[in-house]
N, C-alpha and C. Protein backbone atom coordinates (compact mmCIF):
# COMPACT_ATOMS: atom_id res chain seq x y z
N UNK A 1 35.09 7.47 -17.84
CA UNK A 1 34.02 6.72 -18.47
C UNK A 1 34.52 6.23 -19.82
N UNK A 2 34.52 5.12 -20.43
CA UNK A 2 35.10 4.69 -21.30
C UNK A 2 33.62 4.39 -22.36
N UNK A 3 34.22 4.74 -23.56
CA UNK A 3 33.15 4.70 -25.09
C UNK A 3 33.13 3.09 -24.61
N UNK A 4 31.62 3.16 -25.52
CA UNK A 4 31.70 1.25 -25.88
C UNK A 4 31.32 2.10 -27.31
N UNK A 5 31.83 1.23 -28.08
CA UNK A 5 31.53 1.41 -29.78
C UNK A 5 30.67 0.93 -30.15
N UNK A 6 29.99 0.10 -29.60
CA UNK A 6 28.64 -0.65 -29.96
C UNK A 6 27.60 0.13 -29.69
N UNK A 7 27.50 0.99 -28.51
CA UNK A 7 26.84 1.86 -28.30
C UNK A 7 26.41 3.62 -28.93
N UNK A 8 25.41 3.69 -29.47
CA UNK A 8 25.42 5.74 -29.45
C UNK A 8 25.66 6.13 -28.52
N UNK A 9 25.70 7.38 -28.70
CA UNK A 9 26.26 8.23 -27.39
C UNK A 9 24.65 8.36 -27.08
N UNK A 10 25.33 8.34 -25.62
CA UNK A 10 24.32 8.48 -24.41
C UNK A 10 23.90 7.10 -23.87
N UNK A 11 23.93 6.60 -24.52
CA UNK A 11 23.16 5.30 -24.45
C UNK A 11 23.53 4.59 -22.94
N UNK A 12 24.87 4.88 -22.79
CA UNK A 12 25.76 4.24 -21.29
C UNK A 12 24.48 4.78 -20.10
N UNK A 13 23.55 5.44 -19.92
CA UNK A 13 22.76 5.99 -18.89
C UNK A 13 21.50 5.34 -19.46
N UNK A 14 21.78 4.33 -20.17
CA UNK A 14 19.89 3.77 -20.57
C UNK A 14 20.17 1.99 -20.15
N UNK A 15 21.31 1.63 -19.99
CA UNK A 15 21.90 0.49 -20.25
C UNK A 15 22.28 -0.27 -18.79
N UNK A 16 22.40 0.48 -17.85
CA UNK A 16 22.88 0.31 -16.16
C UNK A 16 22.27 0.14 -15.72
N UNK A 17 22.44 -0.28 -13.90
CA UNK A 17 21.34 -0.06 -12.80
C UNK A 17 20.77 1.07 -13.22
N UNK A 18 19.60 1.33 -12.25
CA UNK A 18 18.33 2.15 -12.30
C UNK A 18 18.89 3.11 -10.91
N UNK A 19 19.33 3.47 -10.66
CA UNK A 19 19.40 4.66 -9.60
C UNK A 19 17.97 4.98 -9.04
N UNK A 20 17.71 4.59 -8.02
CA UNK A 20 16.27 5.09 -7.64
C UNK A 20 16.38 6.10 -6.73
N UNK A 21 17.48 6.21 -5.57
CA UNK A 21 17.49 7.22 -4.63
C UNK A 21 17.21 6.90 -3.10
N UNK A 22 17.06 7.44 -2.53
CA UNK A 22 17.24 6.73 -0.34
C UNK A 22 17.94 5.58 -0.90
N UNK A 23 19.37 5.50 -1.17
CA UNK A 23 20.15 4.71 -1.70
C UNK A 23 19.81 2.89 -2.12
N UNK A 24 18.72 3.40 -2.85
CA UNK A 24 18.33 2.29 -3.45
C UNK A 24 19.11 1.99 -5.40
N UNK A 25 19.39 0.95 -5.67
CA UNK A 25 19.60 0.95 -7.38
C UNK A 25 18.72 -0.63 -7.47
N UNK A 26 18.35 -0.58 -8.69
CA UNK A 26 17.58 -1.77 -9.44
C UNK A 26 18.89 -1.83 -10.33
N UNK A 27 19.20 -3.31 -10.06
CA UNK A 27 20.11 -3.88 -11.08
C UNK A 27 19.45 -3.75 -12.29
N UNK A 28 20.44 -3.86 -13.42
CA UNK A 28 20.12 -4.05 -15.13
C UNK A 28 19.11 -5.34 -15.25
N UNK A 29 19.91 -6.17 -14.78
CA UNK A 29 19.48 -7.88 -14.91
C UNK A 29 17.56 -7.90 -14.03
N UNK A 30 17.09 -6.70 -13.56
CA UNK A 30 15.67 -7.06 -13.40
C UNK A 30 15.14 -5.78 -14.33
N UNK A 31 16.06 -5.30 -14.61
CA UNK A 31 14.97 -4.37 -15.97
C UNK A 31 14.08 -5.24 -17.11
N UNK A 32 13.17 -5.21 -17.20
CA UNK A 32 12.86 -5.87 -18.90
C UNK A 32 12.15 -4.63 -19.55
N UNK A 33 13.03 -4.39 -20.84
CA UNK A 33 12.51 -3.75 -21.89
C UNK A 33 11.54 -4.13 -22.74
N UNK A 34 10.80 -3.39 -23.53
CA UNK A 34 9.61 -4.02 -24.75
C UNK A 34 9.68 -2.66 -25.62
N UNK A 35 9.94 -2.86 -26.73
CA UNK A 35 10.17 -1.98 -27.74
C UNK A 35 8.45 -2.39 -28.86
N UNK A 36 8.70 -1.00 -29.30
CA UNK A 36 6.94 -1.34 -30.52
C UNK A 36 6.70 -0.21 -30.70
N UNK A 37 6.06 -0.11 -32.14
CA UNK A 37 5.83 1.50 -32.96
C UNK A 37 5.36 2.20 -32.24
N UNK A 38 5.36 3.38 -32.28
CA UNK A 38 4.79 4.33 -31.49
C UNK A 38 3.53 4.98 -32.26
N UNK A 39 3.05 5.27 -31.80
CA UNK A 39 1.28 5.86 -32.71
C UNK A 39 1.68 7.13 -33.05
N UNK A 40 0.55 7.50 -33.35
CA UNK A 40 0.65 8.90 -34.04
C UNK A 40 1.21 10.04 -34.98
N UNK A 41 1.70 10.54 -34.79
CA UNK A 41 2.45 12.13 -36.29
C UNK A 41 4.01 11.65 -36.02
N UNK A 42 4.86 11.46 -36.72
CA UNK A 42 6.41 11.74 -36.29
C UNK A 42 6.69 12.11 -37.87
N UNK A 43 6.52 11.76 -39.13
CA UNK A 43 7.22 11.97 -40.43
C UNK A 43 7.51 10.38 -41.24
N UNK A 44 8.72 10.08 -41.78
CA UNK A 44 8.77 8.73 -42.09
C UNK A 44 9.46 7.70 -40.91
N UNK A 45 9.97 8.42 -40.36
CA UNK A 45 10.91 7.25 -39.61
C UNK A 45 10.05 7.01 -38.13
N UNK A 46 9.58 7.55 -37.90
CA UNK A 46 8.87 7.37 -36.68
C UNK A 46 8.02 6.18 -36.47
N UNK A 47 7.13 5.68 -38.49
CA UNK A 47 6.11 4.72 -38.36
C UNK A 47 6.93 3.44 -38.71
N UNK A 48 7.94 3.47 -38.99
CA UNK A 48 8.96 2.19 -39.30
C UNK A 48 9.97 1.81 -38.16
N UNK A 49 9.83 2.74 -37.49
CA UNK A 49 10.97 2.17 -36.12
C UNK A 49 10.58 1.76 -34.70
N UNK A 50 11.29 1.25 -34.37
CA UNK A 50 10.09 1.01 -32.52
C UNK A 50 11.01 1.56 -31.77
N UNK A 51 9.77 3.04 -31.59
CA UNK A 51 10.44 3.67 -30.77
C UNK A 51 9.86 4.01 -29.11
N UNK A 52 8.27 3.29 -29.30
CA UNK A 52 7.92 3.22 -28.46
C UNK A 52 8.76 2.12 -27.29
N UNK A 53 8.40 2.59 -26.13
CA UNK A 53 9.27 1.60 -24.98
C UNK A 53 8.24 1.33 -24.03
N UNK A 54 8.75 0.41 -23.15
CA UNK A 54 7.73 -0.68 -21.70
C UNK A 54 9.11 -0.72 -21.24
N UNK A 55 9.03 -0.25 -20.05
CA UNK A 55 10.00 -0.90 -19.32
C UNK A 55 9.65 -1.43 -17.95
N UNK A 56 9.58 -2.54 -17.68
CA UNK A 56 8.98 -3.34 -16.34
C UNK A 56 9.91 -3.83 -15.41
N UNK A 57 9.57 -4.00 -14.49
CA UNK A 57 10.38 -4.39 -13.23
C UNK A 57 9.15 -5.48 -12.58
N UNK A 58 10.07 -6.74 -11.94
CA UNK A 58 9.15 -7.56 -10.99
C UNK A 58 9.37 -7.18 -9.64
N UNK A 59 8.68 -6.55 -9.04
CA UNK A 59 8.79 -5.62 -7.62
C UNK A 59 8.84 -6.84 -6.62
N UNK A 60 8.57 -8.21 -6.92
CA UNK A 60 8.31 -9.21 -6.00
C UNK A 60 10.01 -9.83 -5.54
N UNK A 61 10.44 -9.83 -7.18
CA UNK A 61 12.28 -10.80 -7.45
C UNK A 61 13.19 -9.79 -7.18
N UNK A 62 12.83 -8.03 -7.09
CA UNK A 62 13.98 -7.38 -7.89
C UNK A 62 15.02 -7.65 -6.25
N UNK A 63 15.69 -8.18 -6.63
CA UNK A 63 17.39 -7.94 -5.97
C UNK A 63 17.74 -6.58 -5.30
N UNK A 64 17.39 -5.54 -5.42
CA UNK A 64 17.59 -3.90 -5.28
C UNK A 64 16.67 -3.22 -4.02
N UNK A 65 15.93 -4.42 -3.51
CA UNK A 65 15.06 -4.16 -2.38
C UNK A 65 15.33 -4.49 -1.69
N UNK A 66 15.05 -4.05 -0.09
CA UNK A 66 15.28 -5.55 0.94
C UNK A 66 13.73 -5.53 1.11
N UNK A 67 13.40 -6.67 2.11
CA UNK A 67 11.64 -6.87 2.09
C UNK A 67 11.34 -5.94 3.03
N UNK A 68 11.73 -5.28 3.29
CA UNK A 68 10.63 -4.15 4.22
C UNK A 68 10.50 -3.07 2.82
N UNK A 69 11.50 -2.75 2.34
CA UNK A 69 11.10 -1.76 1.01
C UNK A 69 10.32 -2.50 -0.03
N UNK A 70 10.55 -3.24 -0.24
CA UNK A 70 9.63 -4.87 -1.21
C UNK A 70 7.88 -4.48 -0.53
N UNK A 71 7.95 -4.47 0.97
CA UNK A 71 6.38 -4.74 0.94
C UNK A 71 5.66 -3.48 0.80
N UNK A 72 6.92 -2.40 1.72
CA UNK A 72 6.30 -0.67 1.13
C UNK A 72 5.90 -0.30 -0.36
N UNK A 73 6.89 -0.97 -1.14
CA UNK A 73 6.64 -0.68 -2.74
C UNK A 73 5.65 -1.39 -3.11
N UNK A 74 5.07 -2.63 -2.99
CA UNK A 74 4.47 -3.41 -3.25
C UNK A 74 2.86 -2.86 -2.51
N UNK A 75 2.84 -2.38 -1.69
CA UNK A 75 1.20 -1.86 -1.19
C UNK A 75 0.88 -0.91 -1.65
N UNK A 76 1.89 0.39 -1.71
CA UNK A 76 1.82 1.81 -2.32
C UNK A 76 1.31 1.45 -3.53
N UNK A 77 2.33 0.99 -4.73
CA UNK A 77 1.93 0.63 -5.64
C UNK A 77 0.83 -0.48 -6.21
N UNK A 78 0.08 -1.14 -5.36
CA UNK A 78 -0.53 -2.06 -5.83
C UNK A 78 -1.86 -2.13 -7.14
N UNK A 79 -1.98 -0.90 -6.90
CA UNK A 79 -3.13 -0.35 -7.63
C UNK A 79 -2.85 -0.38 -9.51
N UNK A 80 -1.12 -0.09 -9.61
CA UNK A 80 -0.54 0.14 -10.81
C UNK A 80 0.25 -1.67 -11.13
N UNK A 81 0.12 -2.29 -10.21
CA UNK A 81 0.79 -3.80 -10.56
C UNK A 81 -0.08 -4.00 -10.79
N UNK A 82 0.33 -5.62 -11.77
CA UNK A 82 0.00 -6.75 -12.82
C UNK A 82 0.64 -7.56 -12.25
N UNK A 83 0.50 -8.98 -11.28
CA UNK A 83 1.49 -9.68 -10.54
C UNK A 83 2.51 -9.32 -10.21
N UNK A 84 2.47 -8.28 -9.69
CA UNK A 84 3.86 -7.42 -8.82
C UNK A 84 5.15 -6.98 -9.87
N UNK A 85 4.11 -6.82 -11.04
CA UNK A 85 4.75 -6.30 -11.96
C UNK A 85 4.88 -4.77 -12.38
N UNK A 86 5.60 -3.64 -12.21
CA UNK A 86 5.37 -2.15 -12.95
C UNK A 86 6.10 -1.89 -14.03
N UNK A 87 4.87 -1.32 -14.99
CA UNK A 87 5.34 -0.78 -15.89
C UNK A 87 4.60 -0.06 -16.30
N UNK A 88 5.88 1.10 -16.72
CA UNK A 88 5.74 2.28 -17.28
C UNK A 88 6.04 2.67 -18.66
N UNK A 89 5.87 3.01 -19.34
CA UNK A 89 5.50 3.18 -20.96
C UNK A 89 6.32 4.76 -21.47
N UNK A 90 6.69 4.92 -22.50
CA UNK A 90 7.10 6.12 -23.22
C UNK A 90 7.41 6.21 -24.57
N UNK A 91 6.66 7.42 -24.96
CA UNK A 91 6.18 7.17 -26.63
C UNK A 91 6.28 8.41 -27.12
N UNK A 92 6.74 9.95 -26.24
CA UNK A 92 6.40 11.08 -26.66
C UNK A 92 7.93 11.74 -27.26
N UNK A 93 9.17 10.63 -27.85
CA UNK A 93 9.65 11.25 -28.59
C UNK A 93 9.98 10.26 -29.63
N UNK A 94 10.51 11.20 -30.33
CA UNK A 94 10.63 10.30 -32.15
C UNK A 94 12.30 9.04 -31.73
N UNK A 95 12.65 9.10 -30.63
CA UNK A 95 14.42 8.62 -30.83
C UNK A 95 13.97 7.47 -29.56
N UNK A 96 14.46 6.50 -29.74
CA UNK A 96 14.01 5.28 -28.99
C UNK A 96 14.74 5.46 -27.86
N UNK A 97 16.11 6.20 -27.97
CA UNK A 97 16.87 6.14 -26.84
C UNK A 97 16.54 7.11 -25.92
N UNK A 98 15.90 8.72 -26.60
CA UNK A 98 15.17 9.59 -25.53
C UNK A 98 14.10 8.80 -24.61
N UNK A 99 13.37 7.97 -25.32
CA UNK A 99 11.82 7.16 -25.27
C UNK A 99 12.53 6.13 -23.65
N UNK A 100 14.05 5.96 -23.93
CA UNK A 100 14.39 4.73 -22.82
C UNK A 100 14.95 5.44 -21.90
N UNK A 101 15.28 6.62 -22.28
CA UNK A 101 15.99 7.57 -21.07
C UNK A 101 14.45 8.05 -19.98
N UNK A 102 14.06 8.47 -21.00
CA UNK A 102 11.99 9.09 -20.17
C UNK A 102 11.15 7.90 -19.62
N UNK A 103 11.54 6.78 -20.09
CA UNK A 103 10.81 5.21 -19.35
C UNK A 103 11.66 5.25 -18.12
N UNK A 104 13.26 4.85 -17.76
CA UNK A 104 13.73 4.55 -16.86
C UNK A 104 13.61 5.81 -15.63
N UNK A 105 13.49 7.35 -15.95
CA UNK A 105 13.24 8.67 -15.21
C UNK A 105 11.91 8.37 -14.71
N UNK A 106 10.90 7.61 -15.57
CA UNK A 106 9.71 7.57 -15.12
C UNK A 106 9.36 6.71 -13.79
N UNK A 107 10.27 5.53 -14.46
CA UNK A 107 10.06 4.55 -13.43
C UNK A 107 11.00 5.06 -11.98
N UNK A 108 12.05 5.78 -12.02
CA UNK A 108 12.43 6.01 -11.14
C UNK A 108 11.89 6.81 -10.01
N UNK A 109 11.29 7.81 -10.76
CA UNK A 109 10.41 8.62 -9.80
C UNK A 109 9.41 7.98 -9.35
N UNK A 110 8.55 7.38 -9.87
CA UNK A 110 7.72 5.91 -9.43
C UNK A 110 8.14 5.28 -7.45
N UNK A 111 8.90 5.02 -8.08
CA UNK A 111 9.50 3.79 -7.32
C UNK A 111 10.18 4.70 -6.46
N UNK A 112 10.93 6.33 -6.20
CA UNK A 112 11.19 6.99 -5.61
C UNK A 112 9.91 7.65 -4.13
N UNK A 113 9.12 7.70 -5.10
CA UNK A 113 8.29 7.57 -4.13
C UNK A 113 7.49 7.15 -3.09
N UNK A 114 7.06 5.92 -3.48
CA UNK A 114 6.64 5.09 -3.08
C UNK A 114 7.53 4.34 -1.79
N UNK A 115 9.21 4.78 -2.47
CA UNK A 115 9.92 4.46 -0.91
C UNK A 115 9.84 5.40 0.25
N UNK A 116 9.28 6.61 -0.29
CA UNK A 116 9.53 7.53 0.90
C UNK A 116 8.86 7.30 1.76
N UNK A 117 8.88 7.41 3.41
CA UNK A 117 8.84 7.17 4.59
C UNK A 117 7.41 7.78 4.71
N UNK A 118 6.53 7.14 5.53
CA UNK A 118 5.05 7.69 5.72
C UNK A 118 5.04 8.77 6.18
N UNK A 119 4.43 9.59 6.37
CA UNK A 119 4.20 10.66 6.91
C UNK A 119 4.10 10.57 8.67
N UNK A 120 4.57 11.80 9.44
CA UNK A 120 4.27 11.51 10.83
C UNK A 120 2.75 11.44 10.99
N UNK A 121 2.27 10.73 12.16
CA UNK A 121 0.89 10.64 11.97
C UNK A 121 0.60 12.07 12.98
N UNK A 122 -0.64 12.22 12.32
CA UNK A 122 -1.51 13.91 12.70
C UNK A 122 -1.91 13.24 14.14
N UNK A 123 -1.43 14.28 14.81
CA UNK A 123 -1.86 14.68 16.47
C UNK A 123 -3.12 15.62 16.76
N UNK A 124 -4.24 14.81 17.17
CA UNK A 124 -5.72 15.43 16.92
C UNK A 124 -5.27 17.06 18.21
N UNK A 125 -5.89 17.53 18.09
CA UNK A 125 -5.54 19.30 18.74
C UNK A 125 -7.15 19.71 18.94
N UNK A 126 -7.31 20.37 19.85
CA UNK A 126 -8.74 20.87 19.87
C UNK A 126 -8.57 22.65 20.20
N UNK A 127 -9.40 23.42 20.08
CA UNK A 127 -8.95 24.86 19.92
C UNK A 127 -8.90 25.20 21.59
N UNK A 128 -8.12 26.27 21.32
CA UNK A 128 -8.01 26.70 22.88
C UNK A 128 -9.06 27.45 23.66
N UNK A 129 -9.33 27.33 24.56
CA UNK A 129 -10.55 28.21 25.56
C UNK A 129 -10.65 29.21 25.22
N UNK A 130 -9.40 30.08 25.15
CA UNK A 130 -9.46 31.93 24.29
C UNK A 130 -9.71 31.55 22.54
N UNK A 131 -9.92 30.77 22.34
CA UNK A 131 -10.41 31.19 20.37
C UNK A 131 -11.81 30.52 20.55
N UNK A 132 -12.57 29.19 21.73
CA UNK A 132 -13.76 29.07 21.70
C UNK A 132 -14.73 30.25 21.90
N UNK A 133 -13.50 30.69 23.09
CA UNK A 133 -14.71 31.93 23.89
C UNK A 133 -15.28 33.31 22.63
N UNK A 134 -13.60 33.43 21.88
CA UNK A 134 -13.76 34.52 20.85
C UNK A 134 -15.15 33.96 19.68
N UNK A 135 -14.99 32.91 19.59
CA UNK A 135 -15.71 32.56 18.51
C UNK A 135 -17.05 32.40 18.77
N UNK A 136 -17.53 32.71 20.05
CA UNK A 136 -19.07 32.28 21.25
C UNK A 136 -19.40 33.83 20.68
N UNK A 137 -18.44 34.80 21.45
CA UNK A 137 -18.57 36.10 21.44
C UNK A 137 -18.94 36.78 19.90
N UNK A 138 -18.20 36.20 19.00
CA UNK A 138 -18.50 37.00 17.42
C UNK A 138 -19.98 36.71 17.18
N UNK A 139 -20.19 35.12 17.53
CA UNK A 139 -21.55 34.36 16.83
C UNK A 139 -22.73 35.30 17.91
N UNK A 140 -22.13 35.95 18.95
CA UNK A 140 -23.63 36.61 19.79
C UNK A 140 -23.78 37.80 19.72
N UNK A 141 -22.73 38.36 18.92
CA UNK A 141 -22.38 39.62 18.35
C UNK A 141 -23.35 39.72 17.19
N UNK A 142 -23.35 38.76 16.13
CA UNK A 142 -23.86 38.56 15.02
C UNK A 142 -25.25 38.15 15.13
N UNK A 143 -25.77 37.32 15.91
CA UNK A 143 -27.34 36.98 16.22
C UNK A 143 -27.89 38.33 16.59
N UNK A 144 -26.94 39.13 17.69
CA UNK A 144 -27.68 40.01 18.01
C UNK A 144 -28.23 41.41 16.90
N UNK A 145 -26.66 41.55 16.07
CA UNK A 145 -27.05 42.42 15.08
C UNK A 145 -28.37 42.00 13.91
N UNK A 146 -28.75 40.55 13.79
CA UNK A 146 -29.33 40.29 12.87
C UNK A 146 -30.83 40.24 13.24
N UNK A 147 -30.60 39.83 14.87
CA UNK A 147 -32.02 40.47 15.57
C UNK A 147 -32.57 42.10 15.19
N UNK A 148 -31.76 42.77 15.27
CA UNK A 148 -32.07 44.60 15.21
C UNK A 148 -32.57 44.20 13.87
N UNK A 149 -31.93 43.53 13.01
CA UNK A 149 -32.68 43.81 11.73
C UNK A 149 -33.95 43.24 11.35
N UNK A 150 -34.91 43.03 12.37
CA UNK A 150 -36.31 42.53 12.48
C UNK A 150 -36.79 43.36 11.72
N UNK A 151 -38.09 42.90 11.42
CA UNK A 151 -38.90 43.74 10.90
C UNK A 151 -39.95 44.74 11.85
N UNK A 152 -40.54 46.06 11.42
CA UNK A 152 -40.14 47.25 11.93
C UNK A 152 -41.94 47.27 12.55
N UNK A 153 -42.72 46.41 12.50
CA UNK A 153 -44.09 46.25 12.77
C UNK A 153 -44.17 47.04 13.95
């Protein structure tokens, strides 16, 4: 792995494709970042720096899909798109580059999911003749004991 000098360290894992997983990656070139203060307590540097992050993806253009994963991601998620847009937000540390490492983890698990394969569908089952019959037998077991407990006139 070779330094870039332009870069802090770490930074090479905020800067790449998106690794999503069931061997999917989101190229760099459909990431869009949005940087902006972050609210709340940090000290001095926290209210002067933008460390808050947006990081969005167009789920409609991204290159990193083919259209059968395009329309799975796109229905799962529809509820969280803005014109087949997702984004996910991160603001809960003081260092912009933790903030872009926890946006792109976010979005990945996102989008990890949403690819996974439906579930097998449920095979309706009805109980067997020996657990109806048991269950006839307890309930006449029980009427009958609750009969004895009549009153004693």
């Amino acid at each position: 792995m070779d330094e870039r000098p332009d870069l802090p360290s770490g930074a090479e894992e905020v800067t790449g494709p998106l690794g999503v997983g069931r061997g999917v990656s989101i190229p760099a070139r459909d990431l869009a970042w949005r940087f902006s203060r972050s609210s709340g307590p940090g000290g001095q540097g926290v209210n002067t720096t933008d460390s808050r992050i947006e990081l969005s993806v167009d789920l409609r253009r991204c290159a990193g899909l083919t259209p059968q994963q395009r329309g799975r991601v796109l229905e799962r998620l529809a509820p969280r798109l803005v014109d087949g847009v997702l984004t996910v937000a991160a603001s809960e540390f003081r260092s912009q580059l933790r903030n872009r490492k926890a946006a792109r983890d976010r979005l990945a698990a996102l989008l990890d999911e949403a690819l996974a394969p439906p579930p097998p569908k449920r095979r309706p089952t009805k109980p067997s003749k020996g657990a109806v019959a048991r269950r006839l037998d307890d309930k006449a077991r029980r009427a009958k004991l609750k009969k004895l407990r009549g009153s004693w006139d």
